[in-house]
PDB file of N, CA and C in Angstrom:
ATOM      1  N   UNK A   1       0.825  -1.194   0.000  1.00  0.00           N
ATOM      2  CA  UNK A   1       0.000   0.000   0.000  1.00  0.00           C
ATOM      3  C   UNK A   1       0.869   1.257   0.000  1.00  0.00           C
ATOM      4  N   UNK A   2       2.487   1.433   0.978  1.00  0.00           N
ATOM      5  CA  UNK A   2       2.552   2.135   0.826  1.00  0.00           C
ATOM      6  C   UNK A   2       3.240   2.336  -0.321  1.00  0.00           C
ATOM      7  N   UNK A   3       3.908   1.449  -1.419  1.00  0.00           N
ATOM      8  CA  UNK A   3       4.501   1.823  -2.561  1.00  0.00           C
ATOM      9  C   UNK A   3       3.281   2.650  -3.498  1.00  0.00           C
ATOM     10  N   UNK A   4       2.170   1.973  -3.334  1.00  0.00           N
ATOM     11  CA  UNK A   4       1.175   2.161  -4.331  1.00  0.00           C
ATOM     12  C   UNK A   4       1.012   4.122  -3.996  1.00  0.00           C
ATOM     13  N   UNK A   5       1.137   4.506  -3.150  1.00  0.00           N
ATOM     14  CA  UNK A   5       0.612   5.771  -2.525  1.00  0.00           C
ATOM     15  C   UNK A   5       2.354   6.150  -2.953  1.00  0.00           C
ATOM     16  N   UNK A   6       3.218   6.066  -2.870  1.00  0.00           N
ATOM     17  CA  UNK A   6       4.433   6.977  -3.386  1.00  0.00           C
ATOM     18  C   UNK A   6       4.696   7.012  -4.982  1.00  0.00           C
ATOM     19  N   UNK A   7       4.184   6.161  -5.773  1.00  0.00           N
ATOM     20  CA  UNK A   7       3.798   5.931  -6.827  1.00  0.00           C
ATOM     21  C   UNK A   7       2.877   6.884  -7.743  1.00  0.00           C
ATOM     22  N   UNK A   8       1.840   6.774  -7.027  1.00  0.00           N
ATOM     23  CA  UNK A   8       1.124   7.964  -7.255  1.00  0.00           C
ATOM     24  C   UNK A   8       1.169   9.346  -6.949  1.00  0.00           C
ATOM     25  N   UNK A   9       2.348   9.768  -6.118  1.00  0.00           N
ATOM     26  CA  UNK A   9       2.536  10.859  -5.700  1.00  0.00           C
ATOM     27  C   UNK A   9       3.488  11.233  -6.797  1.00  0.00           C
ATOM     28  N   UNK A  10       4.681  10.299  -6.891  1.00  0.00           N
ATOM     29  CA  UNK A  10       5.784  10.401  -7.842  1.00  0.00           C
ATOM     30  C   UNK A  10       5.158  11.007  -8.885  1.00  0.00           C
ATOM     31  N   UNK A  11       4.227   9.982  -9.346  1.00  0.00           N
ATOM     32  CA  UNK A  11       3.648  10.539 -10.776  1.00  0.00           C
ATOM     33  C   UNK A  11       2.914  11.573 -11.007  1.00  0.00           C
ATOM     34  N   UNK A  12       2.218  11.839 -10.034  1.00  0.00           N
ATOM     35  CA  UNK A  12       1.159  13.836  -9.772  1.00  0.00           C
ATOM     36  C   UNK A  12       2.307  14.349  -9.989  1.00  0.00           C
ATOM     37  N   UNK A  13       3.683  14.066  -9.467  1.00  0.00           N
ATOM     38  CA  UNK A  13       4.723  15.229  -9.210  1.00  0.00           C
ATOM     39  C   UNK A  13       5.190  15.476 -10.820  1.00  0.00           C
ATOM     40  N   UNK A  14       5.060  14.296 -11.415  1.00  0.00           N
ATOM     41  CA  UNK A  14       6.246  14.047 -13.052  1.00  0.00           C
ATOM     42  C   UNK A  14       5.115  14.766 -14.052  1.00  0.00           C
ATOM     43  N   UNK A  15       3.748  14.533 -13.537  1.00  0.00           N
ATOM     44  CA  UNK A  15       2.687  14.996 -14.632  1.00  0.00           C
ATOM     45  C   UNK A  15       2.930  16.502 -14.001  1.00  0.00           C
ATOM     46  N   UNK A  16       2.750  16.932 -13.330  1.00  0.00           N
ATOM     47  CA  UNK A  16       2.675  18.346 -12.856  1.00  0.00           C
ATOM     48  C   UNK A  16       4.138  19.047 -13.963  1.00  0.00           C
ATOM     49  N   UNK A  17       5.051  18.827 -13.429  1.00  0.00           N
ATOM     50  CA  UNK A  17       6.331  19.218 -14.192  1.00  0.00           C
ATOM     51  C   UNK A  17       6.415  19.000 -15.514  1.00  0.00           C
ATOM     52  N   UNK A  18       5.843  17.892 -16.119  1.00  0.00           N
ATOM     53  CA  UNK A  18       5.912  17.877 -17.732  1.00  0.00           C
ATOM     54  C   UNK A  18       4.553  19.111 -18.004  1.00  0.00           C
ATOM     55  N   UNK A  19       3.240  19.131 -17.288  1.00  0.00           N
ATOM     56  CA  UNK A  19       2.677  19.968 -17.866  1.00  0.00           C
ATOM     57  C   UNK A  19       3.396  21.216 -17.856  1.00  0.00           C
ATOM     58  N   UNK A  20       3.884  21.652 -16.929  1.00  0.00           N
ATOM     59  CA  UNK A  20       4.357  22.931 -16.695  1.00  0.00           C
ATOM     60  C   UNK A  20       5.862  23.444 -17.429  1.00  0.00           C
ATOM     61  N   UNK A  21       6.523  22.268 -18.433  1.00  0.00           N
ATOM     62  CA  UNK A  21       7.369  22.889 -19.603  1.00  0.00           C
ATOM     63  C   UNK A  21       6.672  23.136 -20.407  1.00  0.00           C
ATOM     64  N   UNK A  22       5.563  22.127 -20.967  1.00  0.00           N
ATOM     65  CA  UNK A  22       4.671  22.394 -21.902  1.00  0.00           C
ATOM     66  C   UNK A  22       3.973  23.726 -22.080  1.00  0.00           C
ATOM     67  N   UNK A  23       3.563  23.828 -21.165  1.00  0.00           N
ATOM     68  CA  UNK A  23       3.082  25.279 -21.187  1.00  0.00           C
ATOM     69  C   UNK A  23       4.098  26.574 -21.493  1.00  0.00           C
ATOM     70  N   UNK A  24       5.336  26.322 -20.848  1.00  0.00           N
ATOM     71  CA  UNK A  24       6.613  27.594 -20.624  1.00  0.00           C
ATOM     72  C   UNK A  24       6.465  27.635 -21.852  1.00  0.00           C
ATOM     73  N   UNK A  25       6.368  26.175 -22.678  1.00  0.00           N
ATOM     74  CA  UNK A  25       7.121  26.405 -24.310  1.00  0.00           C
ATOM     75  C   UNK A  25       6.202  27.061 -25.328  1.00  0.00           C
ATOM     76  N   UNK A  26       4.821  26.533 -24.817  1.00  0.00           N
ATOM     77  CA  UNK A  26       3.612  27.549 -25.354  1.00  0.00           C
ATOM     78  C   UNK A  26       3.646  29.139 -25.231  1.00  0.00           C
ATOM     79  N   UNK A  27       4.298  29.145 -23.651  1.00  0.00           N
ATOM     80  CA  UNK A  27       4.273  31.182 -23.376  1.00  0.00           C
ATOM     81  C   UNK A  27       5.419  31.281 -23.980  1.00  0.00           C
ATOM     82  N   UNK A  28       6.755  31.157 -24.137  1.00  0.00           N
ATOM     83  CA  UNK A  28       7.542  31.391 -25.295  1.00  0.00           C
ATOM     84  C   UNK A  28       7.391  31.620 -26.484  1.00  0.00           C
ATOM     85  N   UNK A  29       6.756  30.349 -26.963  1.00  0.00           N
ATOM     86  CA  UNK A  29       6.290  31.045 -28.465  1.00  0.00           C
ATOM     87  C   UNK A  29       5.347  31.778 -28.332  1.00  0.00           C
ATOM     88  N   UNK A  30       4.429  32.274 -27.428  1.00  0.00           N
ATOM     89  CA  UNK A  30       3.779  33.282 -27.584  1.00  0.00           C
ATOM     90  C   UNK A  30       4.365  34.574 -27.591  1.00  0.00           C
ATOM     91  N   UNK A  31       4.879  34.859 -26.542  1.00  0.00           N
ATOM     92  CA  UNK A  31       6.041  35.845 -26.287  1.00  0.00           C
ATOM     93  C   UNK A  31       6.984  36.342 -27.695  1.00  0.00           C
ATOM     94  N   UNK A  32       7.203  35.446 -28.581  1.00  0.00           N
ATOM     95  CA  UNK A  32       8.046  35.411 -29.285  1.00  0.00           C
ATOM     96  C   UNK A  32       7.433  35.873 -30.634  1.00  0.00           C
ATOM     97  N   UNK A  33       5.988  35.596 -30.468  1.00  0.00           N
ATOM     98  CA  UNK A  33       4.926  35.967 -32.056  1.00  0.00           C
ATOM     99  C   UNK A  33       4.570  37.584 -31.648  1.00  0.00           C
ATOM    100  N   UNK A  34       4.563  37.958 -30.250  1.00  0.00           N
ATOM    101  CA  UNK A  34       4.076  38.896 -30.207  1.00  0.00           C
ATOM    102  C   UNK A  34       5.487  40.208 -30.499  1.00  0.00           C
ATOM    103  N   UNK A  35       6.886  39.600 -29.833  1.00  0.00           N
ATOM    104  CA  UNK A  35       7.720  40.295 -30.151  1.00  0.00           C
ATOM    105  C   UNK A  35       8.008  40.415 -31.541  1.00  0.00           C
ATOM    106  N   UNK A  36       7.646  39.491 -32.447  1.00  0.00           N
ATOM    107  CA  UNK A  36       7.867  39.772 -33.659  1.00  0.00           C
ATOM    108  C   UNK A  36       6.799  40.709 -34.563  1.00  0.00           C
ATOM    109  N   UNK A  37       5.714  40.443 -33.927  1.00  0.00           N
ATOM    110  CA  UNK A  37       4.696  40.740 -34.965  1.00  0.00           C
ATOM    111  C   UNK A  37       3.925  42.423 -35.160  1.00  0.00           C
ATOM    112  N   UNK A  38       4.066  42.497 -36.489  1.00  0.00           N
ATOM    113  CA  UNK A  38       4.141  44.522 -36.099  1.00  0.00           C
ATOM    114  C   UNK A  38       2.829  44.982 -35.668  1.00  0.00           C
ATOM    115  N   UNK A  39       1.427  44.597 -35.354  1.00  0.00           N
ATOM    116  CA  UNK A  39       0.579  44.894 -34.669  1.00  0.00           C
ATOM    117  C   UNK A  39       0.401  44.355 -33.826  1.00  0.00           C
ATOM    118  N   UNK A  40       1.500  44.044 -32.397  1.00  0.00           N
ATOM    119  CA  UNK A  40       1.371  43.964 -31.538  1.00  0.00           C
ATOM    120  C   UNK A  40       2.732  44.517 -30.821  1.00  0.00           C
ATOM    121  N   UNK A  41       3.840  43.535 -30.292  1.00  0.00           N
ATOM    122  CA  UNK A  41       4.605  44.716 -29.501  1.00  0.00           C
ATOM    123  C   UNK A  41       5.859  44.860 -30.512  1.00  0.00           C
ATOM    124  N   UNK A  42       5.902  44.291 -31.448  1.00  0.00           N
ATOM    125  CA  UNK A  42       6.969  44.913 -32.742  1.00  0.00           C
ATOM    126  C   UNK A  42       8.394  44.918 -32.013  1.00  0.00           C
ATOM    127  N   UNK A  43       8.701  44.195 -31.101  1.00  0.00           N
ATOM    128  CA  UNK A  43       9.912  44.761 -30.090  1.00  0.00           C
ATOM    129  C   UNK A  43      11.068  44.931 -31.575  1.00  0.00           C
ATOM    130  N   UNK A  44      11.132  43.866 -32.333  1.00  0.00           N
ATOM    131  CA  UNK A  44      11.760  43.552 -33.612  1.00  0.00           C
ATOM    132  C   UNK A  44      12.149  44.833 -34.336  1.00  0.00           C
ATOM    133  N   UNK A  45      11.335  45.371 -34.327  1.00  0.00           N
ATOM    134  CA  UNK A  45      11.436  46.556 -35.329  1.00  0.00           C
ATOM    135  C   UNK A  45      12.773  47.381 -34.641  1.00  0.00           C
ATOM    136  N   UNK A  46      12.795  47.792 -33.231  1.00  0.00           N
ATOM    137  CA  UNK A  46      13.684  48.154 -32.892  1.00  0.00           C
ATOM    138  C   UNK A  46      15.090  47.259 -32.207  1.00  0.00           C
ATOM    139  N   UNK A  47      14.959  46.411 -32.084  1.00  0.00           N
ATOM    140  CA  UNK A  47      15.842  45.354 -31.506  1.00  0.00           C
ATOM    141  C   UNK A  47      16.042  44.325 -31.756  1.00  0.00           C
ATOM    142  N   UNK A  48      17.201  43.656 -32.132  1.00  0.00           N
ATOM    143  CA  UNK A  48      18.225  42.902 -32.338  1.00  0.00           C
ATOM    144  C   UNK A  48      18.389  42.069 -31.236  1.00  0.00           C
ATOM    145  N   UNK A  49      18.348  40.659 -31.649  1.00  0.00           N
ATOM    146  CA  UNK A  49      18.563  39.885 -30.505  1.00  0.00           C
ATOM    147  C   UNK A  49      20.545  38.991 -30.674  1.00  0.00           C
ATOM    148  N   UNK A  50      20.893  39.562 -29.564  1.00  0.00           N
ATOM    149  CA  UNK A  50      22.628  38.635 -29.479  1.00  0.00           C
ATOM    150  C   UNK A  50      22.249  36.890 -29.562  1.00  0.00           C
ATOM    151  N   UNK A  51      22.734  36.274 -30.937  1.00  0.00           N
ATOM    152  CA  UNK A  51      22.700  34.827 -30.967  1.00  0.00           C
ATOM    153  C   UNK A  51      20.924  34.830 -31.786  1.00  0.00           C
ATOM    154  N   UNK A  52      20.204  35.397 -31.927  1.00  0.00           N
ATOM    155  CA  UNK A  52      19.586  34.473 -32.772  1.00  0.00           C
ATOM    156  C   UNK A  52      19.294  35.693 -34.256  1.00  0.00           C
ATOM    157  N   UNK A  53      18.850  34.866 -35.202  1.00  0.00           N
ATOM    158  CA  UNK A  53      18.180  35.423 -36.087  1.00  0.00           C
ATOM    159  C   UNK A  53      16.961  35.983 -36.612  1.00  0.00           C
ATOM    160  N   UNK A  54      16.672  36.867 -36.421  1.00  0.00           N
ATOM    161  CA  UNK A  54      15.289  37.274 -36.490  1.00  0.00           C
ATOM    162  C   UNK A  54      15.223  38.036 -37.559  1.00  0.00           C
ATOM    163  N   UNK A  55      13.894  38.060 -38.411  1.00  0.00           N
ATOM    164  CA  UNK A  55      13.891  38.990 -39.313  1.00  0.00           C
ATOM    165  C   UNK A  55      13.195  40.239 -39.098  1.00  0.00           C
ATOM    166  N   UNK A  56      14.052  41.304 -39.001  1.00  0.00           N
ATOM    167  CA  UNK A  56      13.709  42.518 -38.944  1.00  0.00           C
ATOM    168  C   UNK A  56      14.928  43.767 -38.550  1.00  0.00           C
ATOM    169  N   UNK A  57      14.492  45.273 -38.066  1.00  0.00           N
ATOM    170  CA  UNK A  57      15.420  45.632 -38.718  1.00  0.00           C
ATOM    171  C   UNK A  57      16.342  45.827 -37.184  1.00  0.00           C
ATOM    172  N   UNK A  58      15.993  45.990 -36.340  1.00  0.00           N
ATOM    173  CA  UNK A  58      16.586  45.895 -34.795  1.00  0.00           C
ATOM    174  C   UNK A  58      17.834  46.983 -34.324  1.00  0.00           C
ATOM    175  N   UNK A  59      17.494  48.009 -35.432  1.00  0.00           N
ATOM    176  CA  UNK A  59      18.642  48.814 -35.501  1.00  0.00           C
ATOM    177  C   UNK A  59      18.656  49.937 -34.555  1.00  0.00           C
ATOM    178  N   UNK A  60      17.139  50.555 -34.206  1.00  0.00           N
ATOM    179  CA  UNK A  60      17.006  51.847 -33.316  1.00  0.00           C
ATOM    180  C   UNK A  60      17.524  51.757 -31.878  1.00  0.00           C
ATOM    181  N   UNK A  61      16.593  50.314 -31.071  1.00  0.00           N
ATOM    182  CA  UNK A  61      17.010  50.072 -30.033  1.00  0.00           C
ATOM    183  C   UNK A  61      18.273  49.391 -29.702  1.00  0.00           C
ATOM    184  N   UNK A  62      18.763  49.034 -28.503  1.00  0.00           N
ATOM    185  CA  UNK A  62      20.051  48.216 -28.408  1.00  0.00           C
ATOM    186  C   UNK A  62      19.608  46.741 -28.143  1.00  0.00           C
ATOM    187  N   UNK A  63      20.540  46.127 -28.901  1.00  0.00           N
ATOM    188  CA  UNK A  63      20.664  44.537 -28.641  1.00  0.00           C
ATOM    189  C   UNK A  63      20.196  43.963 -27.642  1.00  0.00           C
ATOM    190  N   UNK A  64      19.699  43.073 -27.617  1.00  0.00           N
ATOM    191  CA  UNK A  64      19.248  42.809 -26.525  1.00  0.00           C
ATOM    192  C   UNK A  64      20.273  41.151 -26.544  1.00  0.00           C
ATOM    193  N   UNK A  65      20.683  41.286 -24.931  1.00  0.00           N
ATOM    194  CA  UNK A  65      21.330  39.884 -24.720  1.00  0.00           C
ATOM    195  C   UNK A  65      21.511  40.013 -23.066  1.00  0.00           C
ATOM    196  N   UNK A  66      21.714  38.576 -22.558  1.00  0.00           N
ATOM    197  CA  UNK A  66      21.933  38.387 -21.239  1.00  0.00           C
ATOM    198  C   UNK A  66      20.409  38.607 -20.577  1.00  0.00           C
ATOM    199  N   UNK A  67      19.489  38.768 -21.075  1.00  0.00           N
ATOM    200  CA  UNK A  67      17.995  38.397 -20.396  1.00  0.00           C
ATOM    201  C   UNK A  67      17.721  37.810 -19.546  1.00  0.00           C
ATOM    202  N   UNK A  68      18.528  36.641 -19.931  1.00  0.00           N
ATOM    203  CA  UNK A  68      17.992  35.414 -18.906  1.00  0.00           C
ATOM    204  C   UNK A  68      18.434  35.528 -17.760  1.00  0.00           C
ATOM    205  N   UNK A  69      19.505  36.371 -17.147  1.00  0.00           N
ATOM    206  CA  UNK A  69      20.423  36.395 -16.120  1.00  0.00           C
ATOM    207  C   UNK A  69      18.782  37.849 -15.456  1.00  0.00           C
ATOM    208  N   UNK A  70      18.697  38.906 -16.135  1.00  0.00           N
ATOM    209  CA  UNK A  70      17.709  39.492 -15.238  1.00  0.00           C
ATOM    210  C   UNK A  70      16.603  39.128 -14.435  1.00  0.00           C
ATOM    211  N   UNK A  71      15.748  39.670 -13.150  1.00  0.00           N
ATOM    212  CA  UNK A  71      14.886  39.216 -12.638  1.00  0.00           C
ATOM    213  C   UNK A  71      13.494  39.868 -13.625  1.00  0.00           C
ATOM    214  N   UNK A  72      12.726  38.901 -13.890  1.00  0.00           N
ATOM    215  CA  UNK A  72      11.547  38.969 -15.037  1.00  0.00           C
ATOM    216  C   UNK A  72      10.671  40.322 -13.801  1.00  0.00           C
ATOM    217  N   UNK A  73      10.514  40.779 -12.787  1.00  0.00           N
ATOM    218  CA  UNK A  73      10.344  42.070 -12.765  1.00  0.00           C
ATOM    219  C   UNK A  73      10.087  42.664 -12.894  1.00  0.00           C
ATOM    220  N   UNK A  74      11.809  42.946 -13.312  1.00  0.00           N
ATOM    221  CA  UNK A  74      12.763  43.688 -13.971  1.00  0.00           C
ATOM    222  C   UNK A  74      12.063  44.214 -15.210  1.00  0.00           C
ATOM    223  N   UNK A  75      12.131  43.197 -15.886  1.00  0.00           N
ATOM    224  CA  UNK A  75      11.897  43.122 -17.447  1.00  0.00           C
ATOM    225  C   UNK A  75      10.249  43.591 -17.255  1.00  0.00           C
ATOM    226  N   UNK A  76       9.615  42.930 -16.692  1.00  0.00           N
ATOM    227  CA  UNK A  76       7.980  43.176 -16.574  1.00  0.00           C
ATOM    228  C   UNK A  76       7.780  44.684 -16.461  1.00  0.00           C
ATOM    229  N   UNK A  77       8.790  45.338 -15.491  1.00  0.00           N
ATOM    230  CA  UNK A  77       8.746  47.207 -15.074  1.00  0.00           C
ATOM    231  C   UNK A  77       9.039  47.882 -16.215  1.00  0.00           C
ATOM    232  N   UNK A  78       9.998  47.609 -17.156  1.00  0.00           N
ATOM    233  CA  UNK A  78      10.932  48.101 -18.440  1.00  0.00           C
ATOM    234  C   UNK A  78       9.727  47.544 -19.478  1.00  0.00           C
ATOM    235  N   UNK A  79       8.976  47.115 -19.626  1.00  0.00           N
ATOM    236  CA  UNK A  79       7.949  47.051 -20.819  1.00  0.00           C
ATOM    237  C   UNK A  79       6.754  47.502 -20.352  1.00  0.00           C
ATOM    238  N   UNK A  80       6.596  47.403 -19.326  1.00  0.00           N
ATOM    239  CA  UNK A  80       5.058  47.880 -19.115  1.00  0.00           C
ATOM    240  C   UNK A  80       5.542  49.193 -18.838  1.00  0.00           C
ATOM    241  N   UNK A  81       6.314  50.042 -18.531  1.00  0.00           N
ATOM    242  CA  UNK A  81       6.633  51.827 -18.503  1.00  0.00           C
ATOM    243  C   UNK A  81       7.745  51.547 -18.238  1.00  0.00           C
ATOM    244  N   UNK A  82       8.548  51.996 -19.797  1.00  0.00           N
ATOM    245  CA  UNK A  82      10.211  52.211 -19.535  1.00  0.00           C
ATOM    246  C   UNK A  82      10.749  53.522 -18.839  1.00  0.00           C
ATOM    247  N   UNK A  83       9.909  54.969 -18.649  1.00  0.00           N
ATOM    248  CA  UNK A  83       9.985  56.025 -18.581  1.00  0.00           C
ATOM    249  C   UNK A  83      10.204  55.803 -17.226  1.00  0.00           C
ATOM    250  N   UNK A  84       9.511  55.170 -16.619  1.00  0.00           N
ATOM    251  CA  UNK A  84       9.484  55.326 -14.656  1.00  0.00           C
ATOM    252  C   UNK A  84      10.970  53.954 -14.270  1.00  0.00           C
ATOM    253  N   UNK A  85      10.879  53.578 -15.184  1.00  0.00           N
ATOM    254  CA  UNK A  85      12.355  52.250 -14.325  1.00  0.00           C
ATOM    255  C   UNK A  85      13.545  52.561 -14.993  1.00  0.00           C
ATOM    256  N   UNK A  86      13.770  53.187 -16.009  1.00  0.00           N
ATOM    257  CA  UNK A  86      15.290  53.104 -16.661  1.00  0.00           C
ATOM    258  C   UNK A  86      15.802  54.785 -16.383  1.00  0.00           C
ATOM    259  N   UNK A  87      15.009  55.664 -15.819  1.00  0.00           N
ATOM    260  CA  UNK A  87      15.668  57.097 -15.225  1.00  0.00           C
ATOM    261  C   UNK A  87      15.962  57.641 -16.291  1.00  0.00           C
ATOM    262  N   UNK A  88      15.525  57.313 -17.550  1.00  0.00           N
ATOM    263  CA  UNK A  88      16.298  58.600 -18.810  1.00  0.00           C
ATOM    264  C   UNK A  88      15.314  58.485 -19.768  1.00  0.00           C
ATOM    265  N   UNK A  89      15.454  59.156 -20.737  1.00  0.00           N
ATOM    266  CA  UNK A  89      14.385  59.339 -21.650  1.00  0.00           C
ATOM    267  C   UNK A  89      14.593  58.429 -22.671  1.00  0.00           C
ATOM    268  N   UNK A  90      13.424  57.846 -22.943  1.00  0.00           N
ATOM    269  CA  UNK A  90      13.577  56.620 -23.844  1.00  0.00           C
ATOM    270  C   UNK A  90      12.666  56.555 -25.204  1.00  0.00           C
ATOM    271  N   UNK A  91      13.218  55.848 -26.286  1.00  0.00           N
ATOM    272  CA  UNK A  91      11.823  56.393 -27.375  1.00  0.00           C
ATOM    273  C   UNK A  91      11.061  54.901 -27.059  1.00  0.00           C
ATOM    274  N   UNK A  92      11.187  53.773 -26.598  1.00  0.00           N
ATOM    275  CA  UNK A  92      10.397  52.639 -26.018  1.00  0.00           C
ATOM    276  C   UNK A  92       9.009  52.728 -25.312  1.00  0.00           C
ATOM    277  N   UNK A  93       8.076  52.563 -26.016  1.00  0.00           N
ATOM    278  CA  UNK A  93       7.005  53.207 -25.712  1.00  0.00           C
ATOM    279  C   UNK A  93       6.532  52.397 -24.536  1.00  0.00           C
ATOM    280  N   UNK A  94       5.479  52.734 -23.614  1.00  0.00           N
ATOM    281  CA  UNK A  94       5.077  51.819 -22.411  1.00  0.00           C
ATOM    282  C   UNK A  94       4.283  51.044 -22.806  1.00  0.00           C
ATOM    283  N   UNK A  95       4.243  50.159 -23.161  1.00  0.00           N
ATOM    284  CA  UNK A  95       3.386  48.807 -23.916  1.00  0.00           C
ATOM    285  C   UNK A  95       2.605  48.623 -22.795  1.00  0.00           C
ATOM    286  N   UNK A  96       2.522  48.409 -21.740  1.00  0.00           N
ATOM    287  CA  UNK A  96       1.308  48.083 -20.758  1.00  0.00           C
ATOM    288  C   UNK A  96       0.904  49.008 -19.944  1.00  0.00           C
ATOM    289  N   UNK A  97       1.158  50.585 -19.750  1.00  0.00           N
ATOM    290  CA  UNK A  97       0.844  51.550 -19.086  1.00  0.00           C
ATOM    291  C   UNK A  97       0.049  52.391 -20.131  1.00  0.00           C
ATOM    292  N   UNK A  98       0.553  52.021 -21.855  1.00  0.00           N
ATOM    293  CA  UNK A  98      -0.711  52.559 -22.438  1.00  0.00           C
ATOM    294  C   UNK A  98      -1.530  51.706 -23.310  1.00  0.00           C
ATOM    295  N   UNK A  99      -1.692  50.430 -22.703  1.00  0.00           N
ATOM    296  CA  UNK A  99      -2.701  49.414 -22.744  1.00  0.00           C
ATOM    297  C   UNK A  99      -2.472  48.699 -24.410  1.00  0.00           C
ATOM    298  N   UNK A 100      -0.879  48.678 -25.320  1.00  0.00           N
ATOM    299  CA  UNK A 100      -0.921  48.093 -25.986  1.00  0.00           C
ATOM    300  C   UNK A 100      -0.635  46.811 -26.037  1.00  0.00           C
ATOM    301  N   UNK A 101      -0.227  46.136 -24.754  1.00  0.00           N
ATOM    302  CA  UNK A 101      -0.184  44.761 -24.614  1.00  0.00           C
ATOM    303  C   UNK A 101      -0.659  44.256 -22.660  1.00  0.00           C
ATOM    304  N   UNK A 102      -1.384  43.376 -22.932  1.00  0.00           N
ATOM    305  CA  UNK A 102      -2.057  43.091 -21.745  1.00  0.00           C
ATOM    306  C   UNK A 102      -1.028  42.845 -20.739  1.00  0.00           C
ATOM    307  N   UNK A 103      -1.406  42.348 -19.395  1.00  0.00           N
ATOM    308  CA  UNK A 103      -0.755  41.357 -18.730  1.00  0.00           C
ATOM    309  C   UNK A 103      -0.189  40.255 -19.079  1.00  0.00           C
ATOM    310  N   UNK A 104      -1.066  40.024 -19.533  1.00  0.00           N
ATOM    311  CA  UNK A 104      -0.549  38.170 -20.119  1.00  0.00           C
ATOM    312  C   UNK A 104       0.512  38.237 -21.337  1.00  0.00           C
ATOM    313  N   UNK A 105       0.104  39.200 -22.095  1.00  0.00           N
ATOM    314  CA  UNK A 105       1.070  39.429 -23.385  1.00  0.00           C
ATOM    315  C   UNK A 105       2.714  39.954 -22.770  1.00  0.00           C
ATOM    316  N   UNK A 106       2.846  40.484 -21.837  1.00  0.00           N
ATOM    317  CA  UNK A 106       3.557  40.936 -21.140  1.00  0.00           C
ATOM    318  C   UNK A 106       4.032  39.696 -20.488  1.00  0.00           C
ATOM    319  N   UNK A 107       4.058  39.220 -20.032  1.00  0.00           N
ATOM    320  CA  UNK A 107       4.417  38.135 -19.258  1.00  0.00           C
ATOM    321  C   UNK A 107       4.629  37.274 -20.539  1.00  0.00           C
ATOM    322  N   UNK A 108       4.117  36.929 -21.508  1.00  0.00           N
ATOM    323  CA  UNK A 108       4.623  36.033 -22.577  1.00  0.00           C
ATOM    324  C   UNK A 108       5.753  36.338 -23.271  1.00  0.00           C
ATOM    325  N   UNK A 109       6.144  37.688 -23.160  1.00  0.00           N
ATOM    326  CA  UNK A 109       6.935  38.705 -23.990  1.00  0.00           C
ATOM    327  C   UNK A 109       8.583  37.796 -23.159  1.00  0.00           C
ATOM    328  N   UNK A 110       8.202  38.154 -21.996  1.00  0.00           N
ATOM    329  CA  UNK A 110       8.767  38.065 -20.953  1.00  0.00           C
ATOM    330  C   UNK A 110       9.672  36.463 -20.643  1.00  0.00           C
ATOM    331  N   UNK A 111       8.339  35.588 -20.838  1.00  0.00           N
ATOM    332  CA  UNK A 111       9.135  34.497 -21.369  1.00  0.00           C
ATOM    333  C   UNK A 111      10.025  33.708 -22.602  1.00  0.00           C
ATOM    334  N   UNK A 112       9.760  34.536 -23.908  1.00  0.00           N
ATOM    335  CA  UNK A 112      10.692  34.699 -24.410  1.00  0.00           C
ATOM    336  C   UNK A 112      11.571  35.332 -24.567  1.00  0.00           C
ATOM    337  N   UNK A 113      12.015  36.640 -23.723  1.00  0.00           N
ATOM    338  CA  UNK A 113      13.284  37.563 -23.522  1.00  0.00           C
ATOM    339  C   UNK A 113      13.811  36.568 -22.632  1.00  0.00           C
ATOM    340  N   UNK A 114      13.371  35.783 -21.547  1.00  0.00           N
ATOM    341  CA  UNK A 114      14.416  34.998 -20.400  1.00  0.00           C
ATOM    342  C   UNK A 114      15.052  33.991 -21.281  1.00  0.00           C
ATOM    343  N   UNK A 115      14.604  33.515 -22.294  1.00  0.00           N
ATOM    344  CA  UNK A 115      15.516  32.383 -23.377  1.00  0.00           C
ATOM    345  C   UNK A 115      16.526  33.052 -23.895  1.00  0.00           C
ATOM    346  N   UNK A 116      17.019  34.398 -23.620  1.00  0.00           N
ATOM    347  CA  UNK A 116      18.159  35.398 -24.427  1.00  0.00           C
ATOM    348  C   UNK A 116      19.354  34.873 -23.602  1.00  0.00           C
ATOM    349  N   UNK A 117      20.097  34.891 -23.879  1.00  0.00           N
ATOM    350  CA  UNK A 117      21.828  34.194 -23.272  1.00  0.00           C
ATOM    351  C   UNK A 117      22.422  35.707 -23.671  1.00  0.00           C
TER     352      UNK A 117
END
C-alpha cells in the first residue's frame, strides 16, 4: 500500500512538471509571435537579438542579450513603462501603461526575452 501511494505521488509530481514545460514552451512562443509581430509589440522593429536570427530591422534600439540572467520584474517594469524604471528618456514606448499589450502578453513577452543568453 505504501509503494502504491508513493507511486502515485511520484507521478502527480512528473505529470505536474511535464505539464508545466509544456506550457513555458507555449508562453515562449507566444512571447516570441508577439515580439515579432508589427501589430502587436513589434519589439523587432527596434531590436536585435545577441545569438539568434530574427527577421527585422533591430537597428534603433540596443541589442538585446543576457535576459535570462535578469529578474523577469525587472523586465515586466521596463515594458510595461520604460519612462518610470530606466531614469532617462527613452523612445520605447510603455506597452502596458498605455494598454498596448495586456498582462498576459507581457508576461509572454517576458518568457521569451528569459531564453536570451
Amino acid at each position: 500500500m505504501k509503494v502504491g501511494k508513493k507511486l502515485l505521488v511520484v507521478s502527480a509530481i512528473s505529470g505536474l512538471l511535464v505539464t508545466n514545460i509544456f506550457a513555458n514552451e507555449d508562453l515562449v512562443k507566444q512571447g516570441e509571435k508577439i515580439f515579432t509581430t508589427n501589430t502587436k509589440g513589434n519589439c523587432i522593429a527596434c531590436h536585435a537579438i545577441s545569438g539568434k536570427t530574427l527577421d527585422g530591422p533591430g537597428s534603433f534600439g540596443p541589442t538585446l542579450s543576457g535576459l535570462s540572467y535578469w529578474p523577469e520584474e525587472e523586465l515586466y517594469k521596463v515594458i510595461y513603462d520604460p519612462y518610470n524604471t530606466r531614469g532617462k528618456i527613452t523612445a520605447m514606448p510603455a506597452f502596458g501603461k498605455s494598454g498596448w499589450l495586456s498582462d498576459s502578453e507581457i508576461k509572454a513577452v517576458i518568457a521569451f526575452l528569459k531564453t536570451i543568453n
